[in-house]
N, C-alpha and C. Protein backbone atom coordinates (compact mmCIF):
# COMPACT_ATOMS: atom_id res chain seq x y z
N UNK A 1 0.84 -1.19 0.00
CA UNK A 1 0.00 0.00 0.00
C UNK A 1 0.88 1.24 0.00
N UNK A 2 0.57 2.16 -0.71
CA UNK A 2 1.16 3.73 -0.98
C UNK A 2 1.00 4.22 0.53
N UNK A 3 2.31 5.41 0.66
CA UNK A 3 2.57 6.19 1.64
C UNK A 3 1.07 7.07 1.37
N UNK A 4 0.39 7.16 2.99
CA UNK A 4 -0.86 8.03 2.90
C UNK A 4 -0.73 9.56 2.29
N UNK A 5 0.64 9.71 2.99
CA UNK A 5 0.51 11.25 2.60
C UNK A 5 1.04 11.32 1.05
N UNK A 6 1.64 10.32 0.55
CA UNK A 6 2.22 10.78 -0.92
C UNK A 6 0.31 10.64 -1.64
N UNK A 7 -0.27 9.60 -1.13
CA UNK A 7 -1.88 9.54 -1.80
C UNK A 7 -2.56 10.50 -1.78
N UNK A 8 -2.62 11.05 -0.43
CA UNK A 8 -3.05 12.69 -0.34
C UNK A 8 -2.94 13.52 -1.02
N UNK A 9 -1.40 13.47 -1.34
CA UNK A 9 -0.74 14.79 -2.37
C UNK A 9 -1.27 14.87 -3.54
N UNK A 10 -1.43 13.47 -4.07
CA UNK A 10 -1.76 13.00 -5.29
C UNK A 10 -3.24 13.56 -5.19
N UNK A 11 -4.19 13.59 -4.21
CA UNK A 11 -5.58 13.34 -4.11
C UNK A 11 -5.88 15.34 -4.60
N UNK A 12 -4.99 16.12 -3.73
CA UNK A 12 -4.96 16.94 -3.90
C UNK A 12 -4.63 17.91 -4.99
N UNK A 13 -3.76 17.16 -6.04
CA UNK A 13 -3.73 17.34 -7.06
C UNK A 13 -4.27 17.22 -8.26
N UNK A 14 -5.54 16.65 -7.89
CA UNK A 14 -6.57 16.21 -8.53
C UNK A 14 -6.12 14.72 -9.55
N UNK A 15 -5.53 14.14 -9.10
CA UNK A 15 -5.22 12.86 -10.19
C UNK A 15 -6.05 11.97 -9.44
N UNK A 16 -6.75 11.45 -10.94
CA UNK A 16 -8.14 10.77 -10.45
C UNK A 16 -8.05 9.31 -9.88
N UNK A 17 -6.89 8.72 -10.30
CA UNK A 17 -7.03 7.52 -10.00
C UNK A 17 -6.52 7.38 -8.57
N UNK A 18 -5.77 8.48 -7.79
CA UNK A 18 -5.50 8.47 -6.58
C UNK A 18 -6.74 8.69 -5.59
N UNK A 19 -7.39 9.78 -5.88
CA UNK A 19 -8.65 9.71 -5.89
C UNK A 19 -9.93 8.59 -5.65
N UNK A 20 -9.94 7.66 -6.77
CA UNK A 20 -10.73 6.74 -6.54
C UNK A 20 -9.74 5.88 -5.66
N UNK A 21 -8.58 5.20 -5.34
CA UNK A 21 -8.01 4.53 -4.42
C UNK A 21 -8.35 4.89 -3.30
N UNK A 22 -8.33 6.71 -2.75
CA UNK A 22 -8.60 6.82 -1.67
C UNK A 22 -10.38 6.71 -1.05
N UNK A 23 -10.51 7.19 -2.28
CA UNK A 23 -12.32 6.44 -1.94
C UNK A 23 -12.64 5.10 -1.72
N UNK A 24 -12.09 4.13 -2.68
CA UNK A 24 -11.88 2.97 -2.03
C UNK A 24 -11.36 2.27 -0.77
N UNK A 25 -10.65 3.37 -0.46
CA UNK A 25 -9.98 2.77 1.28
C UNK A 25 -10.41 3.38 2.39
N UNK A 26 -11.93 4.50 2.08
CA UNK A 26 -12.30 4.95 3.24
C UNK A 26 -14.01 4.61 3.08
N UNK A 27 -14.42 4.34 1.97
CA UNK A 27 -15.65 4.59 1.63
C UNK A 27 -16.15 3.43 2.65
N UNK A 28 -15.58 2.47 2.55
CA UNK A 28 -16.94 1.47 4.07
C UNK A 28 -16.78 2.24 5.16
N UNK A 29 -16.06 2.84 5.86
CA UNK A 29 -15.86 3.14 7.30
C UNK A 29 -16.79 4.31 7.35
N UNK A 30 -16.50 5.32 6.36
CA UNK A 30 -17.46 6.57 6.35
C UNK A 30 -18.55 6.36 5.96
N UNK A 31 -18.90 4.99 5.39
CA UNK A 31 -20.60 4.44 5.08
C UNK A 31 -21.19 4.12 6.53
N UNK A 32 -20.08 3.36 7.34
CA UNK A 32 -20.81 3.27 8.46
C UNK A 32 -21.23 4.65 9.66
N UNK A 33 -20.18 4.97 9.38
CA UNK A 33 -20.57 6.57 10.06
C UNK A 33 -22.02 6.98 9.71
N UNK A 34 -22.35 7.59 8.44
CA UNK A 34 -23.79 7.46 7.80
C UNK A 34 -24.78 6.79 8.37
N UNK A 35 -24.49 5.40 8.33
CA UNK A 35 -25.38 4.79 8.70
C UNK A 35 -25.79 4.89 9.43
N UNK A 36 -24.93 5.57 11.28
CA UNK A 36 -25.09 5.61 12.13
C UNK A 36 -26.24 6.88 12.21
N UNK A 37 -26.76 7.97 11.65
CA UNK A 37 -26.90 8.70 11.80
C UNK A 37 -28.43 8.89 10.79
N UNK A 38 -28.30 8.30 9.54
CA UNK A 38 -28.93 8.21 8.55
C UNK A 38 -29.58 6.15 8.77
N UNK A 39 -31.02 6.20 8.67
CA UNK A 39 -31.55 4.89 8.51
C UNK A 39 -31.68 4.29 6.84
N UNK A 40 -32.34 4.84 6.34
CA UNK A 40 -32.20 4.50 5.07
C UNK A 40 -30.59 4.39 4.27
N UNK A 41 -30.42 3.52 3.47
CA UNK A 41 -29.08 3.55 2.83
C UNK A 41 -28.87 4.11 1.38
N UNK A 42 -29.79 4.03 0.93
CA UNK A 42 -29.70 5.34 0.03
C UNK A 42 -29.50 6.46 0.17
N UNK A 43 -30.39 7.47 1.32
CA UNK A 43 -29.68 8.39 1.80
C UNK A 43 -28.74 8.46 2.34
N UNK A 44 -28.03 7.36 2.99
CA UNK A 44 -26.68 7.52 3.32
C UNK A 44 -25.84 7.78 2.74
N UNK A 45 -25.90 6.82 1.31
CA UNK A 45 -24.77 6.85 -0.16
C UNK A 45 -24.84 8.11 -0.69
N UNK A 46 -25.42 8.78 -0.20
CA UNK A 46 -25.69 10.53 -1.11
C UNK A 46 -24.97 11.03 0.23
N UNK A 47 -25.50 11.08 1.31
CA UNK A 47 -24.52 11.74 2.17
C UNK A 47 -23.05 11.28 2.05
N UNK A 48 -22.36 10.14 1.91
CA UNK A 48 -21.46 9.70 1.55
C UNK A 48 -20.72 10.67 0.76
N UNK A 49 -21.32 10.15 -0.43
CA UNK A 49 -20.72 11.13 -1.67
C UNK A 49 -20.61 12.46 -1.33
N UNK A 50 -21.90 12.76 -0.72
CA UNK A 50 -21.16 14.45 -0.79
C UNK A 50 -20.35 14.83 0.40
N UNK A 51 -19.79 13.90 1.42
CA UNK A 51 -18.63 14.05 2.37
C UNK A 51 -17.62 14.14 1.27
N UNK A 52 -17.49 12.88 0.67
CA UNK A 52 -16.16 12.59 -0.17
C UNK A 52 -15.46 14.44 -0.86
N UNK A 53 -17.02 14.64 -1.36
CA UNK A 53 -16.69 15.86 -2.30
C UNK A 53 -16.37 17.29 -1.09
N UNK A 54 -16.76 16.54 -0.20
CA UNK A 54 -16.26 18.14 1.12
C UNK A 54 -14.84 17.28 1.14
N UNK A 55 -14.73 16.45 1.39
CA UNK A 55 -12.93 16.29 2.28
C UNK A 55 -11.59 16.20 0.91
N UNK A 56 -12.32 16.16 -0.18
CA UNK A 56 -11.59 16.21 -1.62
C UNK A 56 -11.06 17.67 -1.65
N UNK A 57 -12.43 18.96 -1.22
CA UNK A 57 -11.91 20.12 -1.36
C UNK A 57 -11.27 20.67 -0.41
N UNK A 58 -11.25 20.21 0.96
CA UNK A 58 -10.87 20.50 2.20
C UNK A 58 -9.16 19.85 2.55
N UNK A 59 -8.84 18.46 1.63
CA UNK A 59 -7.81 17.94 1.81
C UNK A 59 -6.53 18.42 1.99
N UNK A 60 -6.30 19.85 1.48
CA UNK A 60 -5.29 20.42 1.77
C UNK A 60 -4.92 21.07 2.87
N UNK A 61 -6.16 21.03 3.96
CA UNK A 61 -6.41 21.52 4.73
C UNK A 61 -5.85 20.81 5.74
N UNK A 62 -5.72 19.88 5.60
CA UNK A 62 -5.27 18.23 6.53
C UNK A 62 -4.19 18.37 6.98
N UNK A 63 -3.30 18.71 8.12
CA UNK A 63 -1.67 18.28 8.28
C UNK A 63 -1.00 17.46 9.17
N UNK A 64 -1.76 16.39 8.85
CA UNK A 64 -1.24 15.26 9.28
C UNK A 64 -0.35 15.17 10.46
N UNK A 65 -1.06 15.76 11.32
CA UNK A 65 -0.98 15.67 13.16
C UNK A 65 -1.62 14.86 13.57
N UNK A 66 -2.81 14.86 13.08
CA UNK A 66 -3.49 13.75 13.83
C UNK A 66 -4.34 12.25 12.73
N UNK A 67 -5.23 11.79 13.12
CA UNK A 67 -5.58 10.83 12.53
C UNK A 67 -6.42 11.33 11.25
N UNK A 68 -6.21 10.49 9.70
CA UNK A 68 -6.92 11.29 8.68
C UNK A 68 -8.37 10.84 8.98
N UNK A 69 -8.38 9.86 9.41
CA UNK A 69 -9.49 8.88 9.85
C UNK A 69 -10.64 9.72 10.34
N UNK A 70 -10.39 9.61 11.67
CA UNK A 70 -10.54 10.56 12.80
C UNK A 70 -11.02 12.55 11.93
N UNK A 71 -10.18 12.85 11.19
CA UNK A 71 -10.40 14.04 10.87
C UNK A 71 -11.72 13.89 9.79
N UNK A 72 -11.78 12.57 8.46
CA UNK A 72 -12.74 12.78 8.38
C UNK A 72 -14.12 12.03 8.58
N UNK A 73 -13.99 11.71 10.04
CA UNK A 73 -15.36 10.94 10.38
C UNK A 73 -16.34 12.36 11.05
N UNK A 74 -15.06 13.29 11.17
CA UNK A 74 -15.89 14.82 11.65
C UNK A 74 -16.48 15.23 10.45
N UNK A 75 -16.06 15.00 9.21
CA UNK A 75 -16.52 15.74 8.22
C UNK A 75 -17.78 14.89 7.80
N UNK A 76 -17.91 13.69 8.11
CA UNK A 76 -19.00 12.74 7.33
C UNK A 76 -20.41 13.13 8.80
N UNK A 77 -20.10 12.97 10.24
CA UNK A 77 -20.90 13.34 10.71
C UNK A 77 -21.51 14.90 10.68
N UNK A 78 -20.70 15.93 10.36
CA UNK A 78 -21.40 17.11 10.26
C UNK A 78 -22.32 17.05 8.54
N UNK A 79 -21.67 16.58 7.74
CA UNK A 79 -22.38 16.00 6.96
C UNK A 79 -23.81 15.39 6.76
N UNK A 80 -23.70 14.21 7.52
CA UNK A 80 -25.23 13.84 7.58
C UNK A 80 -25.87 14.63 8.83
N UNK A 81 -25.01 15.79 9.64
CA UNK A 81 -26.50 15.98 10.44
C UNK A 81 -26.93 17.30 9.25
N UNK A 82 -25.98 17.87 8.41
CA UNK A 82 -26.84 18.97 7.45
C UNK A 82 -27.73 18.33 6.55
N UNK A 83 -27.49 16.77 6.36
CA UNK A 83 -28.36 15.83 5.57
C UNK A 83 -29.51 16.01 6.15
N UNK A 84 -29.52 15.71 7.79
CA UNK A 84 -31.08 15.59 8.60
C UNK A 84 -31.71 16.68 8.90
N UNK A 85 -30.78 18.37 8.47
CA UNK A 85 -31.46 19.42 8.79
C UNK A 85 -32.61 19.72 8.04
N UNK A 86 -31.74 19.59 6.63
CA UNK A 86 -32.63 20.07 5.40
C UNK A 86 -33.87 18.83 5.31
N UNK A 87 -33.58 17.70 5.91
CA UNK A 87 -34.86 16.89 6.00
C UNK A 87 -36.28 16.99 6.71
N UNK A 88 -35.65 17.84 7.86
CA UNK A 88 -36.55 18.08 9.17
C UNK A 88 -36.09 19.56 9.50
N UNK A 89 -37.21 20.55 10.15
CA UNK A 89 -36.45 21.62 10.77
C UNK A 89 -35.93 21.36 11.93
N UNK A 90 -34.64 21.61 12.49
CA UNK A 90 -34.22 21.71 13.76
C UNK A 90 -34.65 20.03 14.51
N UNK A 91 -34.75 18.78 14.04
CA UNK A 91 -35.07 17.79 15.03
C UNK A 91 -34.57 17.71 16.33
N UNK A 92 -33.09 18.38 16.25
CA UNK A 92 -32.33 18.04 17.58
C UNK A 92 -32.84 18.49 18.81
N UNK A 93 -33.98 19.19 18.57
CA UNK A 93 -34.73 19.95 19.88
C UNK A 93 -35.98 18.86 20.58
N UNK A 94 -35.91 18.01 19.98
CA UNK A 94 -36.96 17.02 19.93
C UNK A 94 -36.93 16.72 21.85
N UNK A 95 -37.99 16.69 22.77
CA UNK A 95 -37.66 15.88 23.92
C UNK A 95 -38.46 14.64 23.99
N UNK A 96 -39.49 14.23 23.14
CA UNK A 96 -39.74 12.91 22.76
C UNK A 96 -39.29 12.37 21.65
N UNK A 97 -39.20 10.69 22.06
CA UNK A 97 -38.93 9.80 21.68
C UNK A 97 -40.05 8.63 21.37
N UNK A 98 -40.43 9.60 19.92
CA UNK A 98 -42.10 8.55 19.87
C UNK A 98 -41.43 7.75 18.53
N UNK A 99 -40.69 7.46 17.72
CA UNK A 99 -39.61 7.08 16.75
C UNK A 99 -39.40 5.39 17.00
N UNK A 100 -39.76 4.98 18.28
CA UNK A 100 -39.53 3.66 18.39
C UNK A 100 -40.56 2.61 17.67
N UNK A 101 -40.08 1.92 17.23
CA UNK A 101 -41.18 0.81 16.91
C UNK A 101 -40.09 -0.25 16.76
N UNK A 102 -40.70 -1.82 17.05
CA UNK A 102 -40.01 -2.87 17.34
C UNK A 102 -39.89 -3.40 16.09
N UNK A 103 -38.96 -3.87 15.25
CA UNK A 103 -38.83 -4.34 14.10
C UNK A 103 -39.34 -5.67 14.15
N UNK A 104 -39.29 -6.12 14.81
CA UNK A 104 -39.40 -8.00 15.27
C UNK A 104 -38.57 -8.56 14.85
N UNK A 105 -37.49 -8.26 15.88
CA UNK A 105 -35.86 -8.62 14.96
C UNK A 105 -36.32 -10.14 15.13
N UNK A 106 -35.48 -10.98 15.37
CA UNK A 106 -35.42 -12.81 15.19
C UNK A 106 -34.63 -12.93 16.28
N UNK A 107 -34.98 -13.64 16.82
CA UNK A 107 -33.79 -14.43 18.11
C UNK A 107 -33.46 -15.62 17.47
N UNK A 108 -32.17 -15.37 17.09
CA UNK A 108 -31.00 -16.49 16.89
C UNK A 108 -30.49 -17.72 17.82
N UNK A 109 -30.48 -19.13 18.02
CA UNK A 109 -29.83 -19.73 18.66
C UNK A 109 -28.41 -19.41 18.73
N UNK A 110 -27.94 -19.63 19.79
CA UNK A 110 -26.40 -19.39 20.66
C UNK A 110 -26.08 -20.34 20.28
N UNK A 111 -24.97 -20.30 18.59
CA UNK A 111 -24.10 -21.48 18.55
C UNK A 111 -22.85 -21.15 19.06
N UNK A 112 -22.16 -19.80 18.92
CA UNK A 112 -20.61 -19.77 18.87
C UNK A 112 -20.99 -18.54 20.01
N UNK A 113 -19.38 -18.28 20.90
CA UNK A 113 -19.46 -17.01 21.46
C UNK A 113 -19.71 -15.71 20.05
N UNK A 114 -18.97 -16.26 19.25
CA UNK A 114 -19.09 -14.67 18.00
C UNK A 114 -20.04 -14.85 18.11
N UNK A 115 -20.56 -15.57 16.79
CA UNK A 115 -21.99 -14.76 16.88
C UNK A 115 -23.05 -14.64 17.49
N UNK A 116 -22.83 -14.97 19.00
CA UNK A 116 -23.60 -13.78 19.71
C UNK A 116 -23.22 -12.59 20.34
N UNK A 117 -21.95 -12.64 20.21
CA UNK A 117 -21.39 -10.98 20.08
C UNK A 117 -21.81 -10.41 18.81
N UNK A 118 -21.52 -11.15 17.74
CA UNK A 118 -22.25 -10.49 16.27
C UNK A 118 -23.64 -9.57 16.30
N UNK A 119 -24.39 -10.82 17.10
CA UNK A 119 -25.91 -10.80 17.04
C UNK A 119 -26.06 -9.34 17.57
N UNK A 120 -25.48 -9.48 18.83
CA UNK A 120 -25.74 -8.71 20.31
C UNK A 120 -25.44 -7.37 19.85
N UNK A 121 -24.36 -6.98 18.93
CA UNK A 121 -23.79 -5.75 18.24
C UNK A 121 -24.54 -5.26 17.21
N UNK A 122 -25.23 -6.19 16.43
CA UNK A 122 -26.47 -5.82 15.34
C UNK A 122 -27.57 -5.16 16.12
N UNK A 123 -27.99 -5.89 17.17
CA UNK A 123 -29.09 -5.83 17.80
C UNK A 123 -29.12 -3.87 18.45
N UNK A 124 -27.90 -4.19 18.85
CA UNK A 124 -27.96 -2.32 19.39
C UNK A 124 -27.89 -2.04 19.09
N UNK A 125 -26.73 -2.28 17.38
CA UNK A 125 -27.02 -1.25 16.25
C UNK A 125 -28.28 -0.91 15.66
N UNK A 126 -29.19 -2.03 15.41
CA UNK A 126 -30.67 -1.19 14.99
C UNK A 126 -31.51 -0.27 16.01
N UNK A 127 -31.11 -0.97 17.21
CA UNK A 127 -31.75 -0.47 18.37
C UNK A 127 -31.55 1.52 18.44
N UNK A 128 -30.03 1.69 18.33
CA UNK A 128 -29.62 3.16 18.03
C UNK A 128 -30.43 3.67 16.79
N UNK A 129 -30.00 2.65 15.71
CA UNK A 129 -31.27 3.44 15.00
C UNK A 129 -32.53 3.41 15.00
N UNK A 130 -32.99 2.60 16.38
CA UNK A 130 -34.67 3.03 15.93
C UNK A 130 -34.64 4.71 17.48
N UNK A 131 -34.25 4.76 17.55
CA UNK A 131 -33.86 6.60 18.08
C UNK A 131 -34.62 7.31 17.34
N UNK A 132 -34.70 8.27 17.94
CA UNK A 132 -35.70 9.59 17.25
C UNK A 132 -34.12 10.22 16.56
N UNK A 133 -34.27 11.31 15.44
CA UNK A 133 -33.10 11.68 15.28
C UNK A 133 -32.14 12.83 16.17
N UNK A 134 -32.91 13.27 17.32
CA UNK A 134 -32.45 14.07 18.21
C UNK A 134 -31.74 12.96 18.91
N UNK A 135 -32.56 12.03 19.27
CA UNK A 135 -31.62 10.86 20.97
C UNK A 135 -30.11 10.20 19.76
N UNK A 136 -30.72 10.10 18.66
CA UNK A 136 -29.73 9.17 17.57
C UNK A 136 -28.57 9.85 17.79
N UNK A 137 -28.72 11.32 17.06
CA UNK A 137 -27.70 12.35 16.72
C UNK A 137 -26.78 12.29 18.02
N UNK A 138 -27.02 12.80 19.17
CA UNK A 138 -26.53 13.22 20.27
C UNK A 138 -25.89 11.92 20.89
N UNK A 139 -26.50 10.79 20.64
CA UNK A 139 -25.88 9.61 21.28
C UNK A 139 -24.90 9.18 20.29
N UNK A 140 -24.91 9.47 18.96
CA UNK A 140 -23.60 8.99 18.20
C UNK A 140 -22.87 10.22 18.15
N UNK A 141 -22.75 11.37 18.70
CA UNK A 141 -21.72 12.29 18.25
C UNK A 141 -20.87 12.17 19.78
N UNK A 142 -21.56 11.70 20.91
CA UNK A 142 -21.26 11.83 22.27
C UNK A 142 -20.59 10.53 22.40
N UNK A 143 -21.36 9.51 21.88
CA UNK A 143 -20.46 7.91 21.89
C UNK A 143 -19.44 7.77 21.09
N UNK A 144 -19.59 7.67 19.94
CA UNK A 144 -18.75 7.47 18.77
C UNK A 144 -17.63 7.95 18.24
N UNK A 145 -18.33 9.44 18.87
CA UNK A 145 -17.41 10.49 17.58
C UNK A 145 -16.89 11.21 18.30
N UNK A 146 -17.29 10.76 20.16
CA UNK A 146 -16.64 11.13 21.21
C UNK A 146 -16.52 13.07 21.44
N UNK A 147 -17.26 13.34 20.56
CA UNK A 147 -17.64 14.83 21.15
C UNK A 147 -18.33 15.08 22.85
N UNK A 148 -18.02 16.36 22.85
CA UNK A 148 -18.25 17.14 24.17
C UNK A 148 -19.31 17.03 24.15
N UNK A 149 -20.23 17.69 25.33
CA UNK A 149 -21.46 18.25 25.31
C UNK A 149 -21.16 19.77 25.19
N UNK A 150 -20.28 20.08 25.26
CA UNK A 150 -20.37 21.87 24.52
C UNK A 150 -20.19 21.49 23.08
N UNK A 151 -19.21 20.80 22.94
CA UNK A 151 -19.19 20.54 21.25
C UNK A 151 -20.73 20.16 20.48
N UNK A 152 -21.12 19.30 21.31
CA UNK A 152 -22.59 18.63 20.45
C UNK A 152 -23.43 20.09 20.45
N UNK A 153 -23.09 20.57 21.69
CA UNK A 153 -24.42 22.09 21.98
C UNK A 153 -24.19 22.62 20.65
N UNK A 154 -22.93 23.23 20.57
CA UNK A 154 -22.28 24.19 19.78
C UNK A 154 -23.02 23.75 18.03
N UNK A 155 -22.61 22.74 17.95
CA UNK A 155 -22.45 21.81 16.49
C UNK A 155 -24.25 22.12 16.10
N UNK A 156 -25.10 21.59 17.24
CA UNK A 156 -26.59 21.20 16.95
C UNK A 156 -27.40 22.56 17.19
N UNK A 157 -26.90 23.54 17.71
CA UNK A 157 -27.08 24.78 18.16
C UNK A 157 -28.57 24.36 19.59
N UNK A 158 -28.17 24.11 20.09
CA UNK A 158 -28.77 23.44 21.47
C UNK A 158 -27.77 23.71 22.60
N UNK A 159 -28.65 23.52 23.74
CA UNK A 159 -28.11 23.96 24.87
C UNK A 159 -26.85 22.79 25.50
N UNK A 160 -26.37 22.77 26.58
CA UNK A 160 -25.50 21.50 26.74
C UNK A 160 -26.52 20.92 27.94
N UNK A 161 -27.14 20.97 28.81
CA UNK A 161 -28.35 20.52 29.24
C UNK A 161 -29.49 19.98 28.31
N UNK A 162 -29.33 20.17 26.97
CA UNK A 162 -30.38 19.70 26.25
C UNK A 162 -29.47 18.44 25.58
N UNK A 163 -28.52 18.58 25.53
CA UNK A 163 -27.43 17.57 24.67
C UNK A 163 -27.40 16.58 26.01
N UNK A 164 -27.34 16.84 26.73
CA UNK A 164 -26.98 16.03 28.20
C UNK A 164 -28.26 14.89 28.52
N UNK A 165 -29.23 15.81 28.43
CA UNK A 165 -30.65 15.25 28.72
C UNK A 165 -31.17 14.08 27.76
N UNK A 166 -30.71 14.69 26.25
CA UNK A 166 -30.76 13.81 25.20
C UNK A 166 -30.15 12.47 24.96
N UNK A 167 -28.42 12.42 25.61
CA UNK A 167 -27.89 11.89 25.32
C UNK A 167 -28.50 10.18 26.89
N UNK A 168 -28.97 11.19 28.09
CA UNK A 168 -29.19 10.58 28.89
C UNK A 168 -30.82 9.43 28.64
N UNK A 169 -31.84 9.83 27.89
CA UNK A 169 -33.03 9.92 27.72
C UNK A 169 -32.79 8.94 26.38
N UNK A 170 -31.64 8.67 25.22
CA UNK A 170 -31.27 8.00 24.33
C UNK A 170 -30.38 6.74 25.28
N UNK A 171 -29.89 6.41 26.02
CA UNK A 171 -29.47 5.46 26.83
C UNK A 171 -30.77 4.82 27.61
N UNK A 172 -31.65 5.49 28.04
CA UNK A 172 -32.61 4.55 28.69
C UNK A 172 -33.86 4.51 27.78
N UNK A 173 -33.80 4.51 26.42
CA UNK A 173 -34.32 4.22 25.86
C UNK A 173 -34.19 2.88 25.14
N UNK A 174 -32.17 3.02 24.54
CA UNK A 174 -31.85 1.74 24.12
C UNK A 174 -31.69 0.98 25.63
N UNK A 175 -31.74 1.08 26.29
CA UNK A 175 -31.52 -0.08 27.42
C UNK A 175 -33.43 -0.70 27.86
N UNK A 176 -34.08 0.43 27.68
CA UNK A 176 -35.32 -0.26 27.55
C UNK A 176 -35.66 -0.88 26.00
N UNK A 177 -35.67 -0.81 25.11
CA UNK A 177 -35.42 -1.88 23.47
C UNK A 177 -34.65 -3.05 23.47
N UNK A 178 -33.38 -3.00 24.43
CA UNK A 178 -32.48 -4.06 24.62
C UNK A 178 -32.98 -4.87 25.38
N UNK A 179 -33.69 -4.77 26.35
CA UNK A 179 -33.96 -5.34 27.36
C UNK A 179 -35.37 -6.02 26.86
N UNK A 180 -35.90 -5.04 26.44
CA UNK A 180 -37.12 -5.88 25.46
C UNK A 180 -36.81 -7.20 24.55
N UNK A 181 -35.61 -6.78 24.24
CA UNK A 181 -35.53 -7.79 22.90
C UNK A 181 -34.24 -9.08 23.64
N UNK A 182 -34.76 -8.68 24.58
CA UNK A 182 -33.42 -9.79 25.90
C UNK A 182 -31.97 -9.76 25.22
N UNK A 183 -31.84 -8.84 24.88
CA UNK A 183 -30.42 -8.56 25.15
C UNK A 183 -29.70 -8.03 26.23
N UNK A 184 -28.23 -8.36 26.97
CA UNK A 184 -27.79 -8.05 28.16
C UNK A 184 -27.03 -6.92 27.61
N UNK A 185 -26.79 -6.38 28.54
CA UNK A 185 -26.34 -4.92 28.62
C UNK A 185 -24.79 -4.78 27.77
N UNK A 186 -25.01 -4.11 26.95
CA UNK A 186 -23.38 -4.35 25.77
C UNK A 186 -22.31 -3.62 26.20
């Protein structure tokens, strides 16, 4: 595999085939980011794409202090929450959580320890997404993406008591869905 930063340079220079390499070596990780945030996967693949096309023009911007990773999982989450603005006005103000409904996931027999760690990791993953997009947002920018609660305030233009409340009110929500669906605490 190519030195990241000589790929960068290249990316920045607009040569396309460096370009598509580097889309190829980030595009699942920043799909899952999406996902986290976005339910449908079509709208995700559009939020996708148009991260790619923010961190393509932003790339020069990068100086490789810290993780590129890391730098653009910030750009894919501010991304899809401008995805969920223009979808909804302002959701993040939301203090209910009427968004739940039980999919009727399947309970799997316990053959292997994996996959019921597999299972158990699917299971909260839909569980996060059946979140309203206020408890969703705030619990993946606070879990995941390891933001502040001034940062989330700042970012969602909300208070940090409202980010706090959210993030608290999205935990006993998935722990009441988990618990429904007898899963133990992950």
């Amino acid at each position: 595999m190519e030195n990241l930063k000589e790929l960068v340079e290249a990316c920045i220079r607009k040569e396309r085939k460096a370009q598509h390499r580097f889309f190829e070596l980030y595009y699942g990780k920043m799909m899952s980011v999406c996902l986290r945030y976005i339910k449908d996967r079509d709208s995700a693949q559009e939020v996708v794409q148009d991260g790619f096309i923010k961190v393509f023009d932003k790339l020069d911007l990068f100086d490789f202090r810290g993780s590129i990773e890391g730098w653009m999982r910030r750009i894919f989450s501010n991304t899809a929450i401008d995805a969920i603005r223009k979808a909804k006005r302002n959701p993040f103000l939301s203090e209910n959580d009427n968004d739940f409904k039980d999919p009727g996931v399947n309970q799997m027999e316990e053959k292997e320890d994996l996959e019921t760690l597999q299972l158990s990791y699917q299971l909260a993953m839909d569980s996060v997404n059946q979140l309203s997009p206020a408890y969703r947002t705030v619990f993946n920018l606070y879990v995941f993406e390891e933001y502040s609660h001034k940062e989330i305030a700042e970012l969602l233009g909300i208070s940090e008591g409202t980010s706090k409340s959210n993030l608290a009110k999205a935990r006993m929500n998935l722990q009441k869905m988990l618990e429904k669906k007898n899963v133990h605490k992950v």
